[in-house]
PDB file of N, CA and C in Angstrom:
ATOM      1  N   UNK A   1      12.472   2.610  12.314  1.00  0.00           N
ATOM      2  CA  UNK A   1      11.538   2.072  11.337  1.00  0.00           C
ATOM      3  C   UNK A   1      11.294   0.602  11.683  1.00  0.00           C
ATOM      4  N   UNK A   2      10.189   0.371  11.448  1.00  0.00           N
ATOM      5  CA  UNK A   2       9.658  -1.421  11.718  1.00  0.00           C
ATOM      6  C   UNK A   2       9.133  -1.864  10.548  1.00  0.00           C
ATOM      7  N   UNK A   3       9.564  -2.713  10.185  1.00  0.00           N
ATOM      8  CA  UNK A   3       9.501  -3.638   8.835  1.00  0.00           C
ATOM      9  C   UNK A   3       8.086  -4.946   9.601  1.00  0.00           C
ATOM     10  N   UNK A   4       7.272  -4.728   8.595  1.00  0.00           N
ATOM     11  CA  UNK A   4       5.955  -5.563   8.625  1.00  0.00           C
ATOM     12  C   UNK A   4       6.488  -7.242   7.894  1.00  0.00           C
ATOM     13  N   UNK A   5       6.325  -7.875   8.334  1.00  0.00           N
ATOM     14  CA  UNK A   5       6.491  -9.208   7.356  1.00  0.00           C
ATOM     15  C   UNK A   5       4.688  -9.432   6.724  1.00  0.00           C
ATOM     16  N   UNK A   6       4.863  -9.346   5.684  1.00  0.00           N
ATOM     17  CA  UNK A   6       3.692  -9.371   4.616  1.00  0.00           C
ATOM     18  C   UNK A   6       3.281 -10.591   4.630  1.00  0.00           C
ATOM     19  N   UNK A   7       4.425 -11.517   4.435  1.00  0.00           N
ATOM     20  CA  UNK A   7       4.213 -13.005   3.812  1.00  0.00           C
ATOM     21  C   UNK A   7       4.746 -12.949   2.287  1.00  0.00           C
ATOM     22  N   UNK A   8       5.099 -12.181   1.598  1.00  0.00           N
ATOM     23  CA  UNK A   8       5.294 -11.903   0.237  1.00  0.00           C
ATOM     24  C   UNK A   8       6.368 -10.904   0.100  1.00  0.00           C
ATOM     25  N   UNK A   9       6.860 -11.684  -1.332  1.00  0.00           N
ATOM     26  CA  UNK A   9       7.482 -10.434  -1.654  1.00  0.00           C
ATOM     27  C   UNK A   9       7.205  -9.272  -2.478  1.00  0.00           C
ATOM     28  N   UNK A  10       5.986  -9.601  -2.803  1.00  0.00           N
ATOM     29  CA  UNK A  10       4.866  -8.610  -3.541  1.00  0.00           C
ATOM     30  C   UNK A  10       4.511  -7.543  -2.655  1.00  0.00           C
ATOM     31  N   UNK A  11       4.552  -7.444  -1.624  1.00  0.00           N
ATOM     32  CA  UNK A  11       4.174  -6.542  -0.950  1.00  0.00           C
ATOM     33  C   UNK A  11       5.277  -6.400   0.079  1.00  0.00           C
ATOM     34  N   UNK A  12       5.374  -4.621   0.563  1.00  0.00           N
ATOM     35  CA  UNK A  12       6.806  -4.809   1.234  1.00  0.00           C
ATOM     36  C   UNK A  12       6.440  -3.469   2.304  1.00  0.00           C
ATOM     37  N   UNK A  13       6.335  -3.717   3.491  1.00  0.00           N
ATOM     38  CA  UNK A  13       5.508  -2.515   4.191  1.00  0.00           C
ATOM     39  C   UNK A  13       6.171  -2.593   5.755  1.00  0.00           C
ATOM     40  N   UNK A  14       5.930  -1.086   5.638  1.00  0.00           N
ATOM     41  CA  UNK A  14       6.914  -0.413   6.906  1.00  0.00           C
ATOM     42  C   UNK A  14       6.216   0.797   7.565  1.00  0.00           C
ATOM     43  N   UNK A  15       6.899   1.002   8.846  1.00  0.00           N
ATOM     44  CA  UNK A  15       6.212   1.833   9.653  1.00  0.00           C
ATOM     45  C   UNK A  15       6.797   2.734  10.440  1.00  0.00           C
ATOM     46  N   UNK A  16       6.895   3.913  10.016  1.00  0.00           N
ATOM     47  CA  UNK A  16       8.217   4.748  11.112  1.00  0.00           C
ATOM     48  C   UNK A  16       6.826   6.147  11.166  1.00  0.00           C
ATOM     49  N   UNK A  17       7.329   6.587  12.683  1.00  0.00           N
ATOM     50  CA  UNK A  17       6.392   7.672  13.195  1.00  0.00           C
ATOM     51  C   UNK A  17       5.068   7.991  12.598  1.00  0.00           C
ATOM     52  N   UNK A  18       4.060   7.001  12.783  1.00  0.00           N
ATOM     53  CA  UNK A  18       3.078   6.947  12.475  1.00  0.00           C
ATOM     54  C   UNK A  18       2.429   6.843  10.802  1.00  0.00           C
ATOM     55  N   UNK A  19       3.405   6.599  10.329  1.00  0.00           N
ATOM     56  CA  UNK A  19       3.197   6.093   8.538  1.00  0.00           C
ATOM     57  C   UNK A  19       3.005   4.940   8.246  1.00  0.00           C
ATOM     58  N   UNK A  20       2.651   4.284   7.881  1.00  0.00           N
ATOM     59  CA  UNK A  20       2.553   3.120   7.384  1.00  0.00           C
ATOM     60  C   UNK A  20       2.704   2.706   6.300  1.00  0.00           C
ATOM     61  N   UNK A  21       3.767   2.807   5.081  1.00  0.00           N
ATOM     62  CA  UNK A  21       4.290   2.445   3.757  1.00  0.00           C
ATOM     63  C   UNK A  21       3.704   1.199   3.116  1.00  0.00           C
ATOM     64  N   UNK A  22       3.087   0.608   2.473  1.00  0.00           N
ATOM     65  CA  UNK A  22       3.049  -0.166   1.974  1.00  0.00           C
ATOM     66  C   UNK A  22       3.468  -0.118   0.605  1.00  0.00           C
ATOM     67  N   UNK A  23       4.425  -1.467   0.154  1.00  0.00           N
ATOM     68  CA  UNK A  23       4.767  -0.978  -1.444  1.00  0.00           C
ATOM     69  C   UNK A  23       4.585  -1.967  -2.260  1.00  0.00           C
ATOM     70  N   UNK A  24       3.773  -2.061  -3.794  1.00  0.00           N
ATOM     71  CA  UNK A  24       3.470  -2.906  -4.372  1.00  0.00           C
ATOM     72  C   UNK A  24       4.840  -3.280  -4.960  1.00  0.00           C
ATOM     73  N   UNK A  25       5.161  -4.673  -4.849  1.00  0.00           N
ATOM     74  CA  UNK A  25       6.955  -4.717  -5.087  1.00  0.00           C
ATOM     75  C   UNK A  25       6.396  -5.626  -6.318  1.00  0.00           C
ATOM     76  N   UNK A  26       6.147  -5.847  -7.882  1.00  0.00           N
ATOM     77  CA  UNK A  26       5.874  -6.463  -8.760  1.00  0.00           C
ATOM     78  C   UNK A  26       6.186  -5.834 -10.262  1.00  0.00           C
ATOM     79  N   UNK A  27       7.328  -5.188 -10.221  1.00  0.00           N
ATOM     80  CA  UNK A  27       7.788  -4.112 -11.437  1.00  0.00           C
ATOM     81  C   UNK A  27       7.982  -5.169 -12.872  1.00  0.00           C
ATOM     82  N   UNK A  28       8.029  -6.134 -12.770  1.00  0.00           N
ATOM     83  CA  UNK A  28       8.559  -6.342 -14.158  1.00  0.00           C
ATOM     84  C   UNK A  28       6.694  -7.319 -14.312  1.00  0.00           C
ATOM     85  N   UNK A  29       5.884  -6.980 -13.310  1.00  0.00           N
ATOM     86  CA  UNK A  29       4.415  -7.226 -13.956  1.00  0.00           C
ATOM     87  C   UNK A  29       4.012  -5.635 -13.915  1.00  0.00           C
ATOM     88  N   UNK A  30       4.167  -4.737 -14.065  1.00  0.00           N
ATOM     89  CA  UNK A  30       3.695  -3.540 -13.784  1.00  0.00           C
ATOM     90  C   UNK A  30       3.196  -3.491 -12.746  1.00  0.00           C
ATOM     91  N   UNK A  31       3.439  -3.847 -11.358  1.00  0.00           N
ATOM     92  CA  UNK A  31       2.736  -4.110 -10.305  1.00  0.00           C
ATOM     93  C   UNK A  31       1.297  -4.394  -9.889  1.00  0.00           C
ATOM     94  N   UNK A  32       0.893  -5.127 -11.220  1.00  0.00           N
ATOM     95  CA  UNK A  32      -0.273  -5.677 -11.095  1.00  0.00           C
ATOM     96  C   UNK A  32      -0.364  -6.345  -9.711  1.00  0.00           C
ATOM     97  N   UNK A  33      -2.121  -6.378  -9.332  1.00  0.00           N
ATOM     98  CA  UNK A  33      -2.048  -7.245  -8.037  1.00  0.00           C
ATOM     99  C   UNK A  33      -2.060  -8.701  -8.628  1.00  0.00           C
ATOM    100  N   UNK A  34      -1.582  -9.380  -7.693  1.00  0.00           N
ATOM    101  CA  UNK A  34      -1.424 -10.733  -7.504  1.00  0.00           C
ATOM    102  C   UNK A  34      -2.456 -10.730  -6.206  1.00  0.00           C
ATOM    103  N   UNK A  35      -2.257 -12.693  -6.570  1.00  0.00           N
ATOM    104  CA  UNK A  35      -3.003 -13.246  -5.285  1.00  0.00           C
ATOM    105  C   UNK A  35      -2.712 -13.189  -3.657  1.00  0.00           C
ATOM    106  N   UNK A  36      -1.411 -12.748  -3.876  1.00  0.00           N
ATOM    107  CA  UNK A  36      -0.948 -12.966  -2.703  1.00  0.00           C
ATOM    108  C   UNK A  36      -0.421 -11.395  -2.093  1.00  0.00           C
ATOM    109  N   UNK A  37      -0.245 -10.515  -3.304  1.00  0.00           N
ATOM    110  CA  UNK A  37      -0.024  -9.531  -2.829  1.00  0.00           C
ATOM    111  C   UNK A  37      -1.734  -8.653  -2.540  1.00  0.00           C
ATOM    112  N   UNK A  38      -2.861  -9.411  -3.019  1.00  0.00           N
ATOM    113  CA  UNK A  38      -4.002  -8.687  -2.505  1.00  0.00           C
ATOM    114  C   UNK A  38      -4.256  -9.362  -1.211  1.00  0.00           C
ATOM    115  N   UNK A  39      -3.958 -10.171  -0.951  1.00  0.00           N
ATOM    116  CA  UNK A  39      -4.504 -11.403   0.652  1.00  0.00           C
ATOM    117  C   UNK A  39      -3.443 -10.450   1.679  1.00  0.00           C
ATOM    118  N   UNK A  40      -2.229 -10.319   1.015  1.00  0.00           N
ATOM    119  CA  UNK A  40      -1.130  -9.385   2.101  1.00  0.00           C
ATOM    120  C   UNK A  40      -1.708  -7.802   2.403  1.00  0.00           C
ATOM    121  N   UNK A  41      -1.904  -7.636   1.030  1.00  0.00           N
ATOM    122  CA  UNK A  41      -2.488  -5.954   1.311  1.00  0.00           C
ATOM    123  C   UNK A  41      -3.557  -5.829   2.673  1.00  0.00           C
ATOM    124  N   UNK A  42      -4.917  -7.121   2.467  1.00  0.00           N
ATOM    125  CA  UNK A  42      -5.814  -6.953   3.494  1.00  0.00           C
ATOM    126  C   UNK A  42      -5.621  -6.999   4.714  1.00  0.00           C
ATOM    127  N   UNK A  43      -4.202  -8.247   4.779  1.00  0.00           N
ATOM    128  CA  UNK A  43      -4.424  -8.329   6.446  1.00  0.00           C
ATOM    129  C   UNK A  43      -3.213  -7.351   6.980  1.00  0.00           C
ATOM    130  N   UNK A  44      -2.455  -6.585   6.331  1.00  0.00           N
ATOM    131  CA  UNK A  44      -2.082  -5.511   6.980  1.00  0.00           C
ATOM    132  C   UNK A  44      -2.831  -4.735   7.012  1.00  0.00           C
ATOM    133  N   UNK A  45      -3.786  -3.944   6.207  1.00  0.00           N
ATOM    134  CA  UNK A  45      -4.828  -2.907   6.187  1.00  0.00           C
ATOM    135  C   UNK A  45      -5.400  -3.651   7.613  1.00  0.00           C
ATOM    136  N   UNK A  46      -6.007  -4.506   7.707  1.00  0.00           N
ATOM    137  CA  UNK A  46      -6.515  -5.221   8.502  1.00  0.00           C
ATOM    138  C   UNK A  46      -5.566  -4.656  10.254  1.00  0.00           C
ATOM    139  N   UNK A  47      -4.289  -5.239  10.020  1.00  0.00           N
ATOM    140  CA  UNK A  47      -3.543  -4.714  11.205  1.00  0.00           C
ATOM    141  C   UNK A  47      -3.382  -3.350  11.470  1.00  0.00           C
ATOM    142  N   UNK A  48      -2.779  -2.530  10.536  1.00  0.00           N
ATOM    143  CA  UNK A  48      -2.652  -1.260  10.995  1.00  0.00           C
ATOM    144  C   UNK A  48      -3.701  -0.460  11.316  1.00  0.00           C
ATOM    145  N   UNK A  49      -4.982  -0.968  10.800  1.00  0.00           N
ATOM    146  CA  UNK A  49      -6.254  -0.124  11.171  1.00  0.00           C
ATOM    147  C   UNK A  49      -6.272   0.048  12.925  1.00  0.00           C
ATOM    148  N   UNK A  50      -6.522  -1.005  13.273  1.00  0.00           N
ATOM    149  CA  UNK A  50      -6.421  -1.021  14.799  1.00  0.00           C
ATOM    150  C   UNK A  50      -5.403  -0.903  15.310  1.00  0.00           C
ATOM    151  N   UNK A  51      -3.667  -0.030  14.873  1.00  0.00           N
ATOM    152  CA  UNK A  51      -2.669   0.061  15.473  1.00  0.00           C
ATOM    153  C   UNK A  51      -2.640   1.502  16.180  1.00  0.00           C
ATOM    154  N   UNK A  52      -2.719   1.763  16.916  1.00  0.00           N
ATOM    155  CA  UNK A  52      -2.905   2.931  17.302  1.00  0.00           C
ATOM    156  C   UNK A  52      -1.647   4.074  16.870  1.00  0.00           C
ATOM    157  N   UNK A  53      -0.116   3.138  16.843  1.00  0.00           N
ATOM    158  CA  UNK A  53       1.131   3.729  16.538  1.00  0.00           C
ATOM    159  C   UNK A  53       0.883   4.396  14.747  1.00  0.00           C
ATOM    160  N   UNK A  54      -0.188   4.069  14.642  1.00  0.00           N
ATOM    161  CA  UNK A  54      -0.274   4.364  12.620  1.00  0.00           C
ATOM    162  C   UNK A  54      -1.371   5.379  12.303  1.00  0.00           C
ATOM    163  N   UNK A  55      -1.164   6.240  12.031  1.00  0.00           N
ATOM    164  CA  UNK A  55      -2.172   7.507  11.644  1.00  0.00           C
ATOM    165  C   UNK A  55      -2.357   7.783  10.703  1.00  0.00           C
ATOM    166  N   UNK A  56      -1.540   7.131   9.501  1.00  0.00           N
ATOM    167  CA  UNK A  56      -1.148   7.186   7.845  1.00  0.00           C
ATOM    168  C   UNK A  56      -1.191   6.371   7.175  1.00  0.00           C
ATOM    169  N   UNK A  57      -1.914   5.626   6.021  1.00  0.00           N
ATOM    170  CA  UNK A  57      -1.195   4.708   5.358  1.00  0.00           C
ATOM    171  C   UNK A  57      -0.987   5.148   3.645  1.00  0.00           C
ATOM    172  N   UNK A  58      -0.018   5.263   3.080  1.00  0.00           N
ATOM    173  CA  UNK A  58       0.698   5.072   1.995  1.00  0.00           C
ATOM    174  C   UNK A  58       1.182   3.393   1.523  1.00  0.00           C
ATOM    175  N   UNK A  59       0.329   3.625   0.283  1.00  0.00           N
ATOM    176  CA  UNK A  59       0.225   2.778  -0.435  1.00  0.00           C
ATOM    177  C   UNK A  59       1.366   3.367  -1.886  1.00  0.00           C
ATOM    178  N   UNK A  60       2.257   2.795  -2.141  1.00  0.00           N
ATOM    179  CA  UNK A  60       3.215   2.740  -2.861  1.00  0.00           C
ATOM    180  C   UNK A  60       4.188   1.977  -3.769  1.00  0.00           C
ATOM    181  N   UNK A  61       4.554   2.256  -4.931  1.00  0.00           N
ATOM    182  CA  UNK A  61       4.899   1.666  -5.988  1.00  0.00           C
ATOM    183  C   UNK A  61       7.054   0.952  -5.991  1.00  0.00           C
ATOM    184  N   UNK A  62       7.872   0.036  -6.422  1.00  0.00           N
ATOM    185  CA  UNK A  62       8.980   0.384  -6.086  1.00  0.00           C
ATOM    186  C   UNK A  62       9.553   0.942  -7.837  1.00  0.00           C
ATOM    187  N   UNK A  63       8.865   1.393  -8.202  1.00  0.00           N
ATOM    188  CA  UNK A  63       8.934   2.058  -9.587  1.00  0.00           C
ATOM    189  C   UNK A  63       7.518   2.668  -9.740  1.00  0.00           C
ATOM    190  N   UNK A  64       7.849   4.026 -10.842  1.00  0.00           N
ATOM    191  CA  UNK A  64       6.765   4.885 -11.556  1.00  0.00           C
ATOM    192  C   UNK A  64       6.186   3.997 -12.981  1.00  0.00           C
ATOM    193  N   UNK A  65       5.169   3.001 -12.283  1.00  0.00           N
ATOM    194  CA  UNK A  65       4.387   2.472 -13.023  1.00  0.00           C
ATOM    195  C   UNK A  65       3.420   2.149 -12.916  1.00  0.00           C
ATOM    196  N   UNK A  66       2.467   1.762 -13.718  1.00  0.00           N
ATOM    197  CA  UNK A  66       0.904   1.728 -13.330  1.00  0.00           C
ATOM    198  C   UNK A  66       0.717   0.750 -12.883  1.00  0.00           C
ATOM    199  N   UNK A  67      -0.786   1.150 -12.156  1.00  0.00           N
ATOM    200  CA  UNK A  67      -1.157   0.497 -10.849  1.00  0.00           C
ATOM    201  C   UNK A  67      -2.883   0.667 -11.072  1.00  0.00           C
ATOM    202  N   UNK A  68      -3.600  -0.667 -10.678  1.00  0.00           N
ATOM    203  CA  UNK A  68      -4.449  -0.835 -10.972  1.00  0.00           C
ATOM    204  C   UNK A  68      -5.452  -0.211  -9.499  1.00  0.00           C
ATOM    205  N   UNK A  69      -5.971   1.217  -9.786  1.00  0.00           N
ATOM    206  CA  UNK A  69      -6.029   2.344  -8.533  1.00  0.00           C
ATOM    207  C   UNK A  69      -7.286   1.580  -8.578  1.00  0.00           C
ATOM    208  N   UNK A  70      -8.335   0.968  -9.300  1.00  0.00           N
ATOM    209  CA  UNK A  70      -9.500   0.702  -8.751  1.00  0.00           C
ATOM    210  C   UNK A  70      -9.377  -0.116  -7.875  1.00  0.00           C
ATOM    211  N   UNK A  71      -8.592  -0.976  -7.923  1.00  0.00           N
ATOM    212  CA  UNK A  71      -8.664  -2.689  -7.176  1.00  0.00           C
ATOM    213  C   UNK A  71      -7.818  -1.772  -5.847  1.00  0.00           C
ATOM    214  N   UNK A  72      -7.102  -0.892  -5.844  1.00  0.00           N
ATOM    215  CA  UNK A  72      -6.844  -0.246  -4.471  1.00  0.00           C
ATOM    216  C   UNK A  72      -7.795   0.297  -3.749  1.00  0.00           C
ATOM    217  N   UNK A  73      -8.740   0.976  -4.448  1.00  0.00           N
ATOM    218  CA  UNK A  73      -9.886   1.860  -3.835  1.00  0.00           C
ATOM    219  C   UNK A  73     -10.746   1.039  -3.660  1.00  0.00           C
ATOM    220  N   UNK A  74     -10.699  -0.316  -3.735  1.00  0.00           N
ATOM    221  CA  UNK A  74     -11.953  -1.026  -3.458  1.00  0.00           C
ATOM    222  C   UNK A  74     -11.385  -2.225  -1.909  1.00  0.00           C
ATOM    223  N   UNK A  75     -10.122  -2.033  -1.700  1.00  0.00           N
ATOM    224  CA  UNK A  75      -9.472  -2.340  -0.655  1.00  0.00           C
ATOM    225  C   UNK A  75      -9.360  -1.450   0.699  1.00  0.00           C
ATOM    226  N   UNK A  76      -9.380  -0.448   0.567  1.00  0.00           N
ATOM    227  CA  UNK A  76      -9.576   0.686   1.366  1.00  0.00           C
ATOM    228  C   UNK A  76     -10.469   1.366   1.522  1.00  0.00           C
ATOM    229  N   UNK A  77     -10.739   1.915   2.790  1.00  0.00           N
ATOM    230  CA  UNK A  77     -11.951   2.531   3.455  1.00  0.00           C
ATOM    231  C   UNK A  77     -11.347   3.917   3.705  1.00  0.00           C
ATOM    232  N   UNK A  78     -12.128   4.683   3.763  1.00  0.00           N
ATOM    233  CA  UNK A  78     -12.111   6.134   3.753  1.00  0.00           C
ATOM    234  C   UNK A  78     -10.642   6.771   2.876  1.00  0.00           C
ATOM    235  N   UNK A  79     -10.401   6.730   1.831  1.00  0.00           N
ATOM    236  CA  UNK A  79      -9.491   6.705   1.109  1.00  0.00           C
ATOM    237  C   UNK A  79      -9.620   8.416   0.821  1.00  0.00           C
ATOM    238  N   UNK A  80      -8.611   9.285   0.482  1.00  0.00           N
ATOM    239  CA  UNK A  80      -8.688   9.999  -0.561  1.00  0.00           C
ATOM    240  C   UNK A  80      -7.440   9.982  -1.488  1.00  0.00           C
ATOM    241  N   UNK A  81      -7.354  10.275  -2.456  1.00  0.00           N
ATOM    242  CA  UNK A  81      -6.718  10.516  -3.312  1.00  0.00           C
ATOM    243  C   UNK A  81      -6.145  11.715  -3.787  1.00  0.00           C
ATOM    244  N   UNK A  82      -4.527  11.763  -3.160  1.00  0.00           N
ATOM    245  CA  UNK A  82      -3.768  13.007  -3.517  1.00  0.00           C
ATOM    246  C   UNK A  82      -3.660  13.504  -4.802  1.00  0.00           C
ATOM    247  N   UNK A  83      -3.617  14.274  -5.252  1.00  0.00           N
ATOM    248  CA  UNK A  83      -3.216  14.874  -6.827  1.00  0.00           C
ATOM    249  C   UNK A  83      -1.829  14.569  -6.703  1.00  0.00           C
ATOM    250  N   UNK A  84      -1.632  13.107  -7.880  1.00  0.00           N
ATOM    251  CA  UNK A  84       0.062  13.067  -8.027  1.00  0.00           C
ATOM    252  C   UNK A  84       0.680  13.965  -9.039  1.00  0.00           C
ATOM    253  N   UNK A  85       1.851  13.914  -9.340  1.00  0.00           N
ATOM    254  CA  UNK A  85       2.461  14.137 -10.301  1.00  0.00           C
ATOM    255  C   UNK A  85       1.813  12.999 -11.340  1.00  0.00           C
ATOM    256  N   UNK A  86       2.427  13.731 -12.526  1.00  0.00           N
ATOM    257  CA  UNK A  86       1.528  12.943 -13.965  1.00  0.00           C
ATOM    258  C   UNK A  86       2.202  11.029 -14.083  1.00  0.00           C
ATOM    259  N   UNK A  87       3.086  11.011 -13.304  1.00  0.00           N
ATOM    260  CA  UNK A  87       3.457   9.589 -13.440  1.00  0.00           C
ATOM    261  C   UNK A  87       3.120   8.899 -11.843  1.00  0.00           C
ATOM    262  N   UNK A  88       2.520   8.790 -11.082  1.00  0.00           N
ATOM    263  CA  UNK A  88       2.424   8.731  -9.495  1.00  0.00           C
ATOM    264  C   UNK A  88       1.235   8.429  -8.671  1.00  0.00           C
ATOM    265  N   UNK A  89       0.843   8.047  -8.085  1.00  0.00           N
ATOM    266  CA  UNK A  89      -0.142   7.805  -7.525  1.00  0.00           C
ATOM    267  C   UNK A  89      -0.158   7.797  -5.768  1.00  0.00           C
ATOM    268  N   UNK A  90      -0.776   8.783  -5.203  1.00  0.00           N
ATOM    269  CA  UNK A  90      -0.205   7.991  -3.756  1.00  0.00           C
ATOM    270  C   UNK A  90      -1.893   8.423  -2.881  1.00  0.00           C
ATOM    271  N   UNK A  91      -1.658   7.196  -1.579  1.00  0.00           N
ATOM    272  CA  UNK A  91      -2.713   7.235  -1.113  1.00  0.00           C
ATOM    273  C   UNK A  91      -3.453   7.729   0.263  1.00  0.00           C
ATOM    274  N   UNK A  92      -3.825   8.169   1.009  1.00  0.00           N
ATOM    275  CA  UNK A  92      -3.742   8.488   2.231  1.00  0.00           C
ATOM    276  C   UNK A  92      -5.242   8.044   3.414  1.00  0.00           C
ATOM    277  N   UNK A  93      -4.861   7.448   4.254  1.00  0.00           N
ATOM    278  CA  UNK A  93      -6.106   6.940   4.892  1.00  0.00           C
ATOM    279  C   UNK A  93      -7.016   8.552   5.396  1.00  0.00           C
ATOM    280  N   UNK A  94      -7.797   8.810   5.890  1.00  0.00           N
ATOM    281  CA  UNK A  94      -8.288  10.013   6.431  1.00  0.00           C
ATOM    282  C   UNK A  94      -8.869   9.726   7.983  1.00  0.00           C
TER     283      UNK A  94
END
């Protein structure tokens, strides 16, 4: 596994056999975005797009709490959206 340095600790993202984890780390804000965890989100989206080692990206919570899915879907390109479980959200590039 390879650990991404974000710049933040709002954001916490990793990469093993072609996945790319990203995790909104902000639980005691409900993982609202922040400033710094949306500037981190882009320029990894930004990196892993052109990584050839990454075929996946998961976007992820470090707790079952809400998450502001528009401001995700408006960060990401060709997105779909898995059917989570009723507490969950997860994301997958296509």
């Amino acid at each position: 596994m390879t650990t991404i340095d974000t710049g933040t600790d709002d954001l916490l993202a990793t990469v093993e056999e072609g996945v790319a984890v990203l995790t909104m780390n902000r639980p005691e804000r409900r993982n609202a975005m922040s400033g710094e965890m949306n500037q981190a989100l882009g320029r990894v989206l930004a990196d892993v797009e052109v990584d050839d080692d990454v075929a996946v990206v998961v976007v992820a919570t470090v707790e079952l709490v809400l998450v502001d899915v528009l401001v995700v879907l408006e960060v990401l390109d060709d997105v779909v959206l898995v059917e989570p479980p009723p507490t969950t959200a997860r994301f997958m590039s296509v």
